[in-house]
N, C-alpha and C. Protein backbone atom coordinates (compact mmCIF):
# COMPACT_ATOMS: atom_id res chain seq x y z
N UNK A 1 -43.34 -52.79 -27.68
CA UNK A 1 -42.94 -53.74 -26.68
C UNK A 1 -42.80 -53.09 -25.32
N UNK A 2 -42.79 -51.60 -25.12
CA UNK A 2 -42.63 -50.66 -24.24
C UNK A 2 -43.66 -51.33 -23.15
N UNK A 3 -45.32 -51.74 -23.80
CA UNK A 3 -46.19 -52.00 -22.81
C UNK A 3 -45.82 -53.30 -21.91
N UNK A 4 -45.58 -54.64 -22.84
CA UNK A 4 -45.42 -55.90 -22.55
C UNK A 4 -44.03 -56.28 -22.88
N UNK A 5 -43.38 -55.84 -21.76
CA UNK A 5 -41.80 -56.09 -21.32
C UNK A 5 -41.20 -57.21 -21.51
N UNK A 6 -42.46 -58.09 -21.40
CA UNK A 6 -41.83 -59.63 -21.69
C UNK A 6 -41.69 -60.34 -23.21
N UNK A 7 -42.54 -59.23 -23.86
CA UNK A 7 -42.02 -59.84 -25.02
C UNK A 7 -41.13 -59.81 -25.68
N UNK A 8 -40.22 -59.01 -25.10
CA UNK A 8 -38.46 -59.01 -25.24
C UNK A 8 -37.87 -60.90 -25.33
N UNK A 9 -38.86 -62.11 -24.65
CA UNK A 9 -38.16 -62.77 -24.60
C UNK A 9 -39.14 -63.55 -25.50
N UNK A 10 -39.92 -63.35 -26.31
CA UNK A 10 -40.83 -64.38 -27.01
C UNK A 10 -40.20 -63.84 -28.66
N UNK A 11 -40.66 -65.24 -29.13
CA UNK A 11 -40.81 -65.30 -30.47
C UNK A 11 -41.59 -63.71 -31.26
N UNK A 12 -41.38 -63.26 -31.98
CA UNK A 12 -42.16 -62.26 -32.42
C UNK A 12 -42.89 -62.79 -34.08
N UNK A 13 -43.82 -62.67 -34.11
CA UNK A 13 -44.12 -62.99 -35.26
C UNK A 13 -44.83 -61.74 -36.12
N UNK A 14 -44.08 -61.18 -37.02
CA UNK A 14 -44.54 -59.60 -38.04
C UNK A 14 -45.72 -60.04 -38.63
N UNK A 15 -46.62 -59.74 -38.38
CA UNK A 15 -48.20 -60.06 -39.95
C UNK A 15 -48.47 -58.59 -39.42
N UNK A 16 -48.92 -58.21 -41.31
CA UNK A 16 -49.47 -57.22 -41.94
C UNK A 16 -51.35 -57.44 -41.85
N UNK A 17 -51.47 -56.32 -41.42
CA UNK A 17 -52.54 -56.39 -41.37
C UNK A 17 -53.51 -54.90 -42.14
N UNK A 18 -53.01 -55.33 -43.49
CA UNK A 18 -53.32 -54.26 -44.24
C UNK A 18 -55.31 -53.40 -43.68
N UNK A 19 -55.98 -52.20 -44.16
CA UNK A 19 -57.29 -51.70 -44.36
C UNK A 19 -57.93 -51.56 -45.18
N UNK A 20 -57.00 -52.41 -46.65
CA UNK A 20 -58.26 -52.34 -47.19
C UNK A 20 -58.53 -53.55 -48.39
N UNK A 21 -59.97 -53.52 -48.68
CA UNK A 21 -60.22 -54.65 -49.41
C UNK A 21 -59.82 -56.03 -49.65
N UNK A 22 -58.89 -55.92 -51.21
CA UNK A 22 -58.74 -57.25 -51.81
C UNK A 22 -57.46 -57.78 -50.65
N UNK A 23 -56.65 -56.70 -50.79
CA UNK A 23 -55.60 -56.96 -49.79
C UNK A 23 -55.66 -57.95 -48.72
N UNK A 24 -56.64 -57.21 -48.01
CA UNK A 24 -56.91 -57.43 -46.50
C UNK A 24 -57.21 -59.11 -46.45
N UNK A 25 -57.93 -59.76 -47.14
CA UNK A 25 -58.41 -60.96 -47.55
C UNK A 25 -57.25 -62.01 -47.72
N UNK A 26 -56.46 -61.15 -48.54
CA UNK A 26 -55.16 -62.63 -49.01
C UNK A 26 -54.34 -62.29 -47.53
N UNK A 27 -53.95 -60.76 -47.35
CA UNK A 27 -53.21 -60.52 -45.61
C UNK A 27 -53.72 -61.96 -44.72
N UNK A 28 -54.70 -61.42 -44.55
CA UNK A 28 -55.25 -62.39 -43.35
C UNK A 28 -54.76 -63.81 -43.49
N UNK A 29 -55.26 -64.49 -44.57
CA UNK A 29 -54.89 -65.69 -44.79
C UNK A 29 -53.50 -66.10 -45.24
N UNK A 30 -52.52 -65.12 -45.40
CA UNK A 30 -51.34 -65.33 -45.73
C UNK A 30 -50.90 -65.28 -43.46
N UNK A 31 -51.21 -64.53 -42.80
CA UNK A 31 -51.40 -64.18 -41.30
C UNK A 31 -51.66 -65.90 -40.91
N UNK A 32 -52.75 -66.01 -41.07
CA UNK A 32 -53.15 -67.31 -40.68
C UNK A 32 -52.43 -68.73 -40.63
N UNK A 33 -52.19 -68.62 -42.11
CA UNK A 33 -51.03 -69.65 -42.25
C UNK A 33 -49.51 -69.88 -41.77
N UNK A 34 -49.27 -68.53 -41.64
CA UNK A 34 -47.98 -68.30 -40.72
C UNK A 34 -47.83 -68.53 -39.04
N UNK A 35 -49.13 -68.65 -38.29
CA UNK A 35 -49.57 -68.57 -37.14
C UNK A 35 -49.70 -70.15 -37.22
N UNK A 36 -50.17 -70.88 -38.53
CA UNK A 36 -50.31 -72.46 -38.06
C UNK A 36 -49.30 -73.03 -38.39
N UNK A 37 -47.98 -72.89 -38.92
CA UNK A 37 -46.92 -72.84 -38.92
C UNK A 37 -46.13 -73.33 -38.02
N UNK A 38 -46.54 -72.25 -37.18
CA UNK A 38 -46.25 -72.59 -35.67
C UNK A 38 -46.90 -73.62 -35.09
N UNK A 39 -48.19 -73.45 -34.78
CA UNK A 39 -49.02 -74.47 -34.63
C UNK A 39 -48.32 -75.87 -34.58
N UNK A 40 -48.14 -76.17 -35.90
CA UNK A 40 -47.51 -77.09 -36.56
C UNK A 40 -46.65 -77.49 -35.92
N UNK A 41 -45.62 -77.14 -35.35
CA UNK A 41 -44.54 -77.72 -34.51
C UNK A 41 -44.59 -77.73 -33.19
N UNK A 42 -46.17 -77.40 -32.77
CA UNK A 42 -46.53 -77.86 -31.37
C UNK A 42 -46.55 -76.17 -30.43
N UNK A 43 -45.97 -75.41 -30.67
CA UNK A 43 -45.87 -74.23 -30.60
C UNK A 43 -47.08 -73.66 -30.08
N UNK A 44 -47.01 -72.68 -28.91
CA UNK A 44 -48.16 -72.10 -28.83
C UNK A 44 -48.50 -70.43 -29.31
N UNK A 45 -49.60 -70.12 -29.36
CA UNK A 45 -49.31 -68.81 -30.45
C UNK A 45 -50.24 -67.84 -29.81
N UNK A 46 -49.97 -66.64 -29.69
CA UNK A 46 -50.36 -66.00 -28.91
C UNK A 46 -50.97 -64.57 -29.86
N UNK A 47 -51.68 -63.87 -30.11
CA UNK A 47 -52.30 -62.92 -31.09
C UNK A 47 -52.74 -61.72 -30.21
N UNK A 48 -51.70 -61.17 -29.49
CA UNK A 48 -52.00 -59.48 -28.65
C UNK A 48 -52.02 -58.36 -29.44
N UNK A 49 -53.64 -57.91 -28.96
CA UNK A 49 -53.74 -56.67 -29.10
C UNK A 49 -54.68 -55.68 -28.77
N UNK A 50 -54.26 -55.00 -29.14
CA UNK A 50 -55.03 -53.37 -28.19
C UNK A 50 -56.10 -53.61 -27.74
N UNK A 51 -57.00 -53.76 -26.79
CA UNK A 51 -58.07 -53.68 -26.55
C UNK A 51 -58.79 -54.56 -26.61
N UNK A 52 -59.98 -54.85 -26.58
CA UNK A 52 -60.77 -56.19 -26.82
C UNK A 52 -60.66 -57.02 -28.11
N UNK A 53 -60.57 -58.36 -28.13
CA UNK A 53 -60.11 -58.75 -29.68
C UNK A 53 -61.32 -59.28 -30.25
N UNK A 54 -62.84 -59.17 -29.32
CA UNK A 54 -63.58 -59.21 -29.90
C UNK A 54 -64.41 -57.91 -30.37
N UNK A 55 -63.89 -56.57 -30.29
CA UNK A 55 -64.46 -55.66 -30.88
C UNK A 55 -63.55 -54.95 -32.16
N UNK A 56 -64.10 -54.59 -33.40
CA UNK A 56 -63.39 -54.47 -34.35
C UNK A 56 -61.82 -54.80 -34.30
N UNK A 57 -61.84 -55.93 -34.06
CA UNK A 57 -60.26 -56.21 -33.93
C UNK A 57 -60.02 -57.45 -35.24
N UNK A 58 -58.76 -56.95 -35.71
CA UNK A 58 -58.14 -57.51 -36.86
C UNK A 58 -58.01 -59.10 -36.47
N UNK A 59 -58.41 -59.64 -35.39
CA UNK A 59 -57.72 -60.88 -34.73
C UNK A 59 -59.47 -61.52 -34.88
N UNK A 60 -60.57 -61.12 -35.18
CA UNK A 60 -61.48 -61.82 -35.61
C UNK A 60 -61.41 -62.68 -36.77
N UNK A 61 -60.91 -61.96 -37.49
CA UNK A 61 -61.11 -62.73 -39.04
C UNK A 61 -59.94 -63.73 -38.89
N UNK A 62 -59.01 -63.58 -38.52
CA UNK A 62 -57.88 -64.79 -38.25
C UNK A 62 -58.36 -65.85 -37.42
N UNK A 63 -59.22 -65.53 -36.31
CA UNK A 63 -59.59 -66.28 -35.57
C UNK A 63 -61.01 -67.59 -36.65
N UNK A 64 -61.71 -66.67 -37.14
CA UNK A 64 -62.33 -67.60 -38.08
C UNK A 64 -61.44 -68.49 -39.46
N UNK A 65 -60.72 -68.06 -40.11
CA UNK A 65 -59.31 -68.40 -40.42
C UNK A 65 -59.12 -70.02 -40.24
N UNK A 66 -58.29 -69.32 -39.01
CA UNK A 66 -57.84 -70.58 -37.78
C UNK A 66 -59.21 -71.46 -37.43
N UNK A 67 -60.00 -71.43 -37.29
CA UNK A 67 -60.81 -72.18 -36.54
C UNK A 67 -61.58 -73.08 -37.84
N UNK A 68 -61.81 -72.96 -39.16
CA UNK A 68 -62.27 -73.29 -40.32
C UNK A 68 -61.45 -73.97 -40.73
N UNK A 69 -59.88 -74.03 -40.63
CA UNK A 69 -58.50 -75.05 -40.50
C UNK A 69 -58.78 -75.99 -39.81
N UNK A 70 -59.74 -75.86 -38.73
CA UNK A 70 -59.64 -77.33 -37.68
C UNK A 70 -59.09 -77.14 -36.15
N UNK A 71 -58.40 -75.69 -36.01
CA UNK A 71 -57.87 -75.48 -35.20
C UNK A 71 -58.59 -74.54 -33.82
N UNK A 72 -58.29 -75.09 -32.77
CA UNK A 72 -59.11 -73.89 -31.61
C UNK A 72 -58.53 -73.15 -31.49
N UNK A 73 -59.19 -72.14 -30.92
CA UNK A 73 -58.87 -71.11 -30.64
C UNK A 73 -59.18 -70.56 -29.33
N UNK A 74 -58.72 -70.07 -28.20
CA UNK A 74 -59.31 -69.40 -27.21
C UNK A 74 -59.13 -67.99 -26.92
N UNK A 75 -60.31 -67.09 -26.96
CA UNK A 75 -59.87 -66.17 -26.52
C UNK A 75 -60.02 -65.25 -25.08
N UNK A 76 -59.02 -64.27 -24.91
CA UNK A 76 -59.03 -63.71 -23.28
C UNK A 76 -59.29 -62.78 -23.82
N UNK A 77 -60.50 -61.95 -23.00
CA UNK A 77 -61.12 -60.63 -23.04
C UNK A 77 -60.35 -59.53 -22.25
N UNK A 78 -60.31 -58.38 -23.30
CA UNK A 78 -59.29 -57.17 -23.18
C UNK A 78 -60.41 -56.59 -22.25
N UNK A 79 -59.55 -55.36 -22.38
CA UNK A 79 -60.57 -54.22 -21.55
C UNK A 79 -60.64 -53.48 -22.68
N UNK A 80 -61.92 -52.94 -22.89
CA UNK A 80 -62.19 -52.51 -24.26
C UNK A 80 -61.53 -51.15 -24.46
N UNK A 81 -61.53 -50.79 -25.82
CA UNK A 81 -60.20 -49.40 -25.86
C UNK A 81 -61.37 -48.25 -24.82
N UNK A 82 -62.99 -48.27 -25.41
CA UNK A 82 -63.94 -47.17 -24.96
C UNK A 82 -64.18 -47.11 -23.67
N UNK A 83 -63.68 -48.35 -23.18
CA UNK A 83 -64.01 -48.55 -21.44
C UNK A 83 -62.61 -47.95 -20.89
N UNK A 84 -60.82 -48.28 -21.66
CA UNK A 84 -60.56 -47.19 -20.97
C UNK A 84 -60.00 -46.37 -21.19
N UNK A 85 -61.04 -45.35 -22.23
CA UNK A 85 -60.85 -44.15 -22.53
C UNK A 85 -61.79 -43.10 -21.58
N UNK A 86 -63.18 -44.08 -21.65
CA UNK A 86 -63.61 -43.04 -20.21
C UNK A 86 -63.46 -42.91 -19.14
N UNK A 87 -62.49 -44.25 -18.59
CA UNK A 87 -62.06 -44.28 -17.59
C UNK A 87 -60.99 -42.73 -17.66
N UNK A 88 -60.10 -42.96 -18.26
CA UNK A 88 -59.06 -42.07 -18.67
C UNK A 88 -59.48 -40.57 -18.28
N UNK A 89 -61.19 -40.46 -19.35
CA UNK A 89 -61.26 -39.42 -19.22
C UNK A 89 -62.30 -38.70 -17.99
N UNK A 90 -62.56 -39.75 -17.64
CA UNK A 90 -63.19 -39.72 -15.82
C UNK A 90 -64.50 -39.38 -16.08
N UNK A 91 -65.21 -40.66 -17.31
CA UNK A 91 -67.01 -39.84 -17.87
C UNK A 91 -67.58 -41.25 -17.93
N UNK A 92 -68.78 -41.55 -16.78
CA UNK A 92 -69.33 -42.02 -17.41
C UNK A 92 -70.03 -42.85 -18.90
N UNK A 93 -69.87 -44.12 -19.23
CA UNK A 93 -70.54 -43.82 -20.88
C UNK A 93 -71.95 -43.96 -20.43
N UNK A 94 -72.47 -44.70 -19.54
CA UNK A 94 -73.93 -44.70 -19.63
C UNK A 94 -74.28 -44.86 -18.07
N UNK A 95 -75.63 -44.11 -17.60
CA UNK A 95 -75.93 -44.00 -16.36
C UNK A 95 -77.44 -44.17 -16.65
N UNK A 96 -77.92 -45.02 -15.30
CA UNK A 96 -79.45 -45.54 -15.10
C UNK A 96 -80.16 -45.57 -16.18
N UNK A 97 -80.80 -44.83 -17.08
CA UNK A 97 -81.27 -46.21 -18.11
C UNK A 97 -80.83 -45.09 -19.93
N UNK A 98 -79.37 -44.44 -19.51
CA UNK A 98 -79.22 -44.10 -21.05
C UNK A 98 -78.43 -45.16 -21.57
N UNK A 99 -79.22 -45.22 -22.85
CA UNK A 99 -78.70 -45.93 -23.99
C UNK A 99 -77.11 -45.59 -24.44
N UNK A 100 -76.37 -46.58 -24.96
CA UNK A 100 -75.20 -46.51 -25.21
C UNK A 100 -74.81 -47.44 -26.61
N UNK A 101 -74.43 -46.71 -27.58
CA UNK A 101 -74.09 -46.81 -29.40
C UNK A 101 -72.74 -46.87 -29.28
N UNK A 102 -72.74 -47.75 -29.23
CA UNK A 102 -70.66 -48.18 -30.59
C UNK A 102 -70.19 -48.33 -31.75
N UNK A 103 -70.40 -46.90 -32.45
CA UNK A 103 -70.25 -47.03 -33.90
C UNK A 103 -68.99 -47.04 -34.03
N UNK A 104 -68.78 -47.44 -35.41
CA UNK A 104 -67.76 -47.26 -36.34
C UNK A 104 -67.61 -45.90 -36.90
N UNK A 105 -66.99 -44.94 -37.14
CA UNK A 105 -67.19 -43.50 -37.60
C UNK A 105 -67.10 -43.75 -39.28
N UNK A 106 -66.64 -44.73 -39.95
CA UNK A 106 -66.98 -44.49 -41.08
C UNK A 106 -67.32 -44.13 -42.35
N UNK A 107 -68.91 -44.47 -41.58
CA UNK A 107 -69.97 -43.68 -42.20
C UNK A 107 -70.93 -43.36 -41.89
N UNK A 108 -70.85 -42.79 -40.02
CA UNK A 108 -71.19 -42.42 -39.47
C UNK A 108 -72.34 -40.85 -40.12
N UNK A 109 -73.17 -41.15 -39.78
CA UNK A 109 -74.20 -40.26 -39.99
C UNK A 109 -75.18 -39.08 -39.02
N UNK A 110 -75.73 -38.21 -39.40
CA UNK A 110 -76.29 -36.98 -38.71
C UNK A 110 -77.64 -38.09 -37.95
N UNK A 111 -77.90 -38.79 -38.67
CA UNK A 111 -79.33 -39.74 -38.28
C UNK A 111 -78.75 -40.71 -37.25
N UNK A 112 -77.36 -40.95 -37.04
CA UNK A 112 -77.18 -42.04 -36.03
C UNK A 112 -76.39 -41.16 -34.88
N UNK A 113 -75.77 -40.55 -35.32
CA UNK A 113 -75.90 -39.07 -33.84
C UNK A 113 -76.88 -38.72 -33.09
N UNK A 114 -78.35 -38.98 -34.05
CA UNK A 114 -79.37 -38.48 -33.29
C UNK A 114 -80.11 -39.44 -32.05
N UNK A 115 -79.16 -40.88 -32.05
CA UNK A 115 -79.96 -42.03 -31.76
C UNK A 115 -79.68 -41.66 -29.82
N UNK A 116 -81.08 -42.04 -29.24
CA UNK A 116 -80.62 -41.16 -27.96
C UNK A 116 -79.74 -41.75 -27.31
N UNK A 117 -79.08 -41.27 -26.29
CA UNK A 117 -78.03 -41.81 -25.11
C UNK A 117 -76.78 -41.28 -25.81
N UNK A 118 -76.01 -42.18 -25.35
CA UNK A 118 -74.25 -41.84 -25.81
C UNK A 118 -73.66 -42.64 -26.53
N UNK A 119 -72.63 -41.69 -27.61
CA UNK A 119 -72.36 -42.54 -28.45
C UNK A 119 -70.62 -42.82 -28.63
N UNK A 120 -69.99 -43.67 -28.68
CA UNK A 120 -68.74 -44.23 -28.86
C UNK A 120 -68.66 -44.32 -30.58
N UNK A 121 -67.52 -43.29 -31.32
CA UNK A 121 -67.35 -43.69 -32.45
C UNK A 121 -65.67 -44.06 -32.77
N UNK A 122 -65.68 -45.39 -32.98
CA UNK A 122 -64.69 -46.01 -33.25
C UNK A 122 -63.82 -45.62 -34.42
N UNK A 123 -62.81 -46.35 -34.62
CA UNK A 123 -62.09 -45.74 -36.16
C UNK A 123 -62.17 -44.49 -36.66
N UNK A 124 -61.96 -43.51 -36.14
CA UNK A 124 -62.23 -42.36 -36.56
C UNK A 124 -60.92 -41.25 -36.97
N UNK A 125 -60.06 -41.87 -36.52
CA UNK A 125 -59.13 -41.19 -37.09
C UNK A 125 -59.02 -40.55 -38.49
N UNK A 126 -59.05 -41.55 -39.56
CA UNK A 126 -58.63 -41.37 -40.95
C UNK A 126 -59.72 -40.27 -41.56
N UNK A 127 -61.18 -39.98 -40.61
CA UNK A 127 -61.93 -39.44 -40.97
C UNK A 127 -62.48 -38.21 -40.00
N UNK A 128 -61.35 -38.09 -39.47
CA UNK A 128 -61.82 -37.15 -38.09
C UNK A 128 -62.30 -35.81 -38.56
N UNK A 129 -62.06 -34.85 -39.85
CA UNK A 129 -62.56 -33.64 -40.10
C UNK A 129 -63.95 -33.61 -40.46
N UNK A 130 -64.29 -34.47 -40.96
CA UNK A 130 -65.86 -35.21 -41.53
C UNK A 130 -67.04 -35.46 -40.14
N UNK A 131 -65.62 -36.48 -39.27
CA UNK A 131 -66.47 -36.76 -37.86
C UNK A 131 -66.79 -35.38 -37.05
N UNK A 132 -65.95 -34.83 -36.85
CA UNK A 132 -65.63 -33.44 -36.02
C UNK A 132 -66.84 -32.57 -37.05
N UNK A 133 -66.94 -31.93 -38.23
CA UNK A 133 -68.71 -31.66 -38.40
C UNK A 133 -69.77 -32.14 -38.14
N UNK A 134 -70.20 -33.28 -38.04
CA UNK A 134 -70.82 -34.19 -37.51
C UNK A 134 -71.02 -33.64 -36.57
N UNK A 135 -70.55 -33.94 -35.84
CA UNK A 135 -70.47 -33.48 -34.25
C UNK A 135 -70.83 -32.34 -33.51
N UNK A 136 -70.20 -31.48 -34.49
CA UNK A 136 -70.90 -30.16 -34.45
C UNK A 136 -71.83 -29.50 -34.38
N UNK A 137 -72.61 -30.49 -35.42
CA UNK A 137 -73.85 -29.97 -35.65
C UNK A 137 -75.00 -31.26 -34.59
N UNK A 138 -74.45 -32.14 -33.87
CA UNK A 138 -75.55 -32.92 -33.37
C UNK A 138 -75.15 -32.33 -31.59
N UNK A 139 -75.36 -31.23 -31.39
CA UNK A 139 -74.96 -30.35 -30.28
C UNK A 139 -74.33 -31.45 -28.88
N UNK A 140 -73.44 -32.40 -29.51
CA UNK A 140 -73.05 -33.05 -28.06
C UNK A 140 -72.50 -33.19 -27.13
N UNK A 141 -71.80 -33.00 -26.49
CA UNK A 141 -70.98 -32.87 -25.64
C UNK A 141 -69.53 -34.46 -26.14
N UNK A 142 -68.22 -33.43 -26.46
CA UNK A 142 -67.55 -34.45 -27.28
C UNK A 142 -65.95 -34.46 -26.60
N UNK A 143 -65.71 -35.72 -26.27
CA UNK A 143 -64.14 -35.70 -25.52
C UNK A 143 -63.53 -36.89 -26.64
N UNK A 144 -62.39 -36.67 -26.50
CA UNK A 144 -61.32 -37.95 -27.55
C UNK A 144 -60.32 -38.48 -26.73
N UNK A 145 -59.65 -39.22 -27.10
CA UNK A 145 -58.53 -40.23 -26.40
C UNK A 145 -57.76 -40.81 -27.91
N UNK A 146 -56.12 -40.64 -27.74
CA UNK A 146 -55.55 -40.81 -28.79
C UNK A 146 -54.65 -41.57 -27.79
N UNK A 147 -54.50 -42.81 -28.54
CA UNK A 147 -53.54 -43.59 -28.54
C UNK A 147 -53.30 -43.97 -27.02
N UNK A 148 -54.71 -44.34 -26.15
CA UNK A 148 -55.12 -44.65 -24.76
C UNK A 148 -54.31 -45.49 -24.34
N UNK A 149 -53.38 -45.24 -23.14
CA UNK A 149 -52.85 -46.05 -22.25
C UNK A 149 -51.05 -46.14 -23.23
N UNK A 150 -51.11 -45.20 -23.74
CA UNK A 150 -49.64 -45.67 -24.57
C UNK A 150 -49.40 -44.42 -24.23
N UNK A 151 -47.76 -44.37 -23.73
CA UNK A 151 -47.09 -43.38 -23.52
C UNK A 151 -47.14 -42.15 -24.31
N UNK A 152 -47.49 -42.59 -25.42
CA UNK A 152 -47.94 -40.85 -26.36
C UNK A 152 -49.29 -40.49 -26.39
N UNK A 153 -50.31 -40.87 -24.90
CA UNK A 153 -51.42 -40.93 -24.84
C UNK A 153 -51.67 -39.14 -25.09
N UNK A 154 -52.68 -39.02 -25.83
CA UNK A 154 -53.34 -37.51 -25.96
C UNK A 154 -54.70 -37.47 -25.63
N UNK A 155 -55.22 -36.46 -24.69
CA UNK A 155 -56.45 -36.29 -24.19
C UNK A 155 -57.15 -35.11 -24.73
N UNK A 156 -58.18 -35.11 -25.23
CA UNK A 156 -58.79 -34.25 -25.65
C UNK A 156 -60.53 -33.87 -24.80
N UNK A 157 -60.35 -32.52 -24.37
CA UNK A 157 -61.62 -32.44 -23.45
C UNK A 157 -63.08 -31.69 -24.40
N UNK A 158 -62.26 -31.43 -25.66
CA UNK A 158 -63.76 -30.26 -26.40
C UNK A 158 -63.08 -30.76 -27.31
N UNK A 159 -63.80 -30.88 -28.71
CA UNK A 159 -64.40 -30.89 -30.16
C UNK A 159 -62.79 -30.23 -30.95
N UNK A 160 -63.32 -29.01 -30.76
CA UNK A 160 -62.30 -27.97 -31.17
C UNK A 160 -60.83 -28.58 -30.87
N UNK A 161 -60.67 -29.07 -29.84
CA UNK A 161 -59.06 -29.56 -29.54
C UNK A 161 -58.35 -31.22 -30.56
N UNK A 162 -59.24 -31.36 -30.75
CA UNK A 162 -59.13 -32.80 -31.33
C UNK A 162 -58.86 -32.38 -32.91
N UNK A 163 -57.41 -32.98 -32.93
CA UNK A 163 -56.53 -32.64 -35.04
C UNK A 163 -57.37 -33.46 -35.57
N UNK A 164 -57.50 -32.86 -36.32
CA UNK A 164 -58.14 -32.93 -38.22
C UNK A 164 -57.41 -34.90 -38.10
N UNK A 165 -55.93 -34.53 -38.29
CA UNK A 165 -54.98 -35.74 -38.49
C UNK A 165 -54.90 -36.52 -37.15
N UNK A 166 -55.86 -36.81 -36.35
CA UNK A 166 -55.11 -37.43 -35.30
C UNK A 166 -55.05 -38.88 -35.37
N UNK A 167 -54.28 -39.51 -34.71
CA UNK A 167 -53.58 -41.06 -34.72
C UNK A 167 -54.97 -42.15 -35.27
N UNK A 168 -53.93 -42.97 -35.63
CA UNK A 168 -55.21 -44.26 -36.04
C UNK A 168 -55.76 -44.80 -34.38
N UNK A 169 -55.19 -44.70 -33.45
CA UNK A 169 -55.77 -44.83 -32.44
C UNK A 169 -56.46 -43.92 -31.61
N UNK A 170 -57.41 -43.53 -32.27
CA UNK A 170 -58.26 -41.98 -31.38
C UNK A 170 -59.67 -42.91 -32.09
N UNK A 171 -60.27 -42.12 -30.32
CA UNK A 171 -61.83 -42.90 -30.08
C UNK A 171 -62.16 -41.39 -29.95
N UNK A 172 -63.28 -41.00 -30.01
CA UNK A 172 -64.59 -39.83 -29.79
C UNK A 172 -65.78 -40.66 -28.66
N UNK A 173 -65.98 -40.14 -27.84
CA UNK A 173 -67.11 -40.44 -26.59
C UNK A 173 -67.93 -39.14 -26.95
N UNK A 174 -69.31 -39.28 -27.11
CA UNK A 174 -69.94 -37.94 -27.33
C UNK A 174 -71.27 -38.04 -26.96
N UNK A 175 -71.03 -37.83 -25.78
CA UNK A 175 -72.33 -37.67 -24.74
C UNK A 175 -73.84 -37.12 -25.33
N UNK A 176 -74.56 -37.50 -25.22
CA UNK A 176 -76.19 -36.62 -25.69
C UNK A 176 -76.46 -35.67 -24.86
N UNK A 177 -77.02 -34.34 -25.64
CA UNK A 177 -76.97 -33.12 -24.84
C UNK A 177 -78.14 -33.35 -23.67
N UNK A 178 -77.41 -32.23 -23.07
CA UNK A 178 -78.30 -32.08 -21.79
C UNK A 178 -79.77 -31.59 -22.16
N UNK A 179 -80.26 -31.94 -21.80
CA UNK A 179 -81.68 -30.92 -22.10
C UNK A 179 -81.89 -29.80 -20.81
C-alpha cells in the first residue's frame, strides 16, 4: 500500500492468486466470483497491478472470467514492468530497426537467445540459475531489475551480480552482442 496511499481508504479485497496448475483454475474463479459479489451490490471494482495487466498478468484470466459472466470490463494500460526497468536502467530496448523478444524465461532456450535483437525475459526469478547459464553462454550483454519501482528496488548491471534466488519480481534485459 506503500505505492498507492490511497488505498488506505478503499475496500481491500485479498484473492490468491496461486502458480500453479489445477489450483490456479478453481483460484481464479473462486477470485472472480468474489469480485462479482461486489459487482452485485452496484459496487465498483478495481483489479491493480504491477505493470501492464495486459502482459502476463494474473488479471487476464479474471478478466475473461468476468466478461463470460456477462459482465464488462475496462481496462487502463500500465507502463509495462520492461519499459520501466530500462528506463531504470538507462538502456535502450530497441533502436532503428533491432528486433525486440518478450519471453517468458521458463523455458527459455539457447535457440531463442539466438533470435536477433534484444531480448526481455520475464518470470525469471524461480529459475534464475538455469536463466543466468543461458546467458552465459549466448555472449549478451545482461542487466536485471528486481522488484522495479518498489522501495526494495535492486539493480543489477552484469550477469554475475544477479542471485541465483532473486525476487519473484526480477526481469533480465539482455541486449544482442555487439559485433
Amino acid at each position: 500500500m506503500q505505492n498507492v496511499p490511497e488505498l488506505a481508504h478503499k475496500t481491500l479485497l485479498p484473492l490468491c492468486s496461486p502458480m500453479s496448475g489445477a489450483i490456479q483454475t478453481a483460484e481464479h474463479r473462486r477470485s472472480a466470483r468474489a469480485i462479482e459479489a461486489h459487482l452485485e451490490k452496484g459496487e465498483s471494482v478495481v483489479y491493480l497491478t504491477l505493470g501492464d495487466p495486459t502482459i502476463y498478468s494474473t488479471f487476464s484470466y479474471l478478466q475473461h472470467l468476468l466478461e463470460a459472466d456477462g459482465y464488462t470490463v475496462e481496462i487502463v494500460s500500465g507502463v509495462p514492468s520492461f519499459c520501466a526497468a530500462a528506463a531504470r536502467l538507462h538502456l535502450p530496448l530497441a533502436q532503428w530497426d533491432e528486433q525486440l523478444h518478450i519471453l517468458p524465461a521458463l523455458h527459455i532456450t539457447q535457440a531463442e537467445l539466438a533470435y536477433p535483437g534484444n531480448c526481455v525475459l520475464m518470470k525469471s526469478a524461480s529459475h534464475m540459475k538455469d536463466v543466468k547459464s543461458l546467458l552465459r553462454r549466448s555472449g549478451r550483454t545482461v542487466r536485471a531489475v528486481e522488484h522495479c519501482s518498489c522501495p526494495e528496488e535492486k539493480v543489477y548491471y552484469d550477469l554475475e551480480e544477479i542471485p541465483d534466488d532473486a525476487g519473484y519480481f526480477s526481469l533480465v534485459i539482455a541486449r544482442e552482442p555487439e559485433e
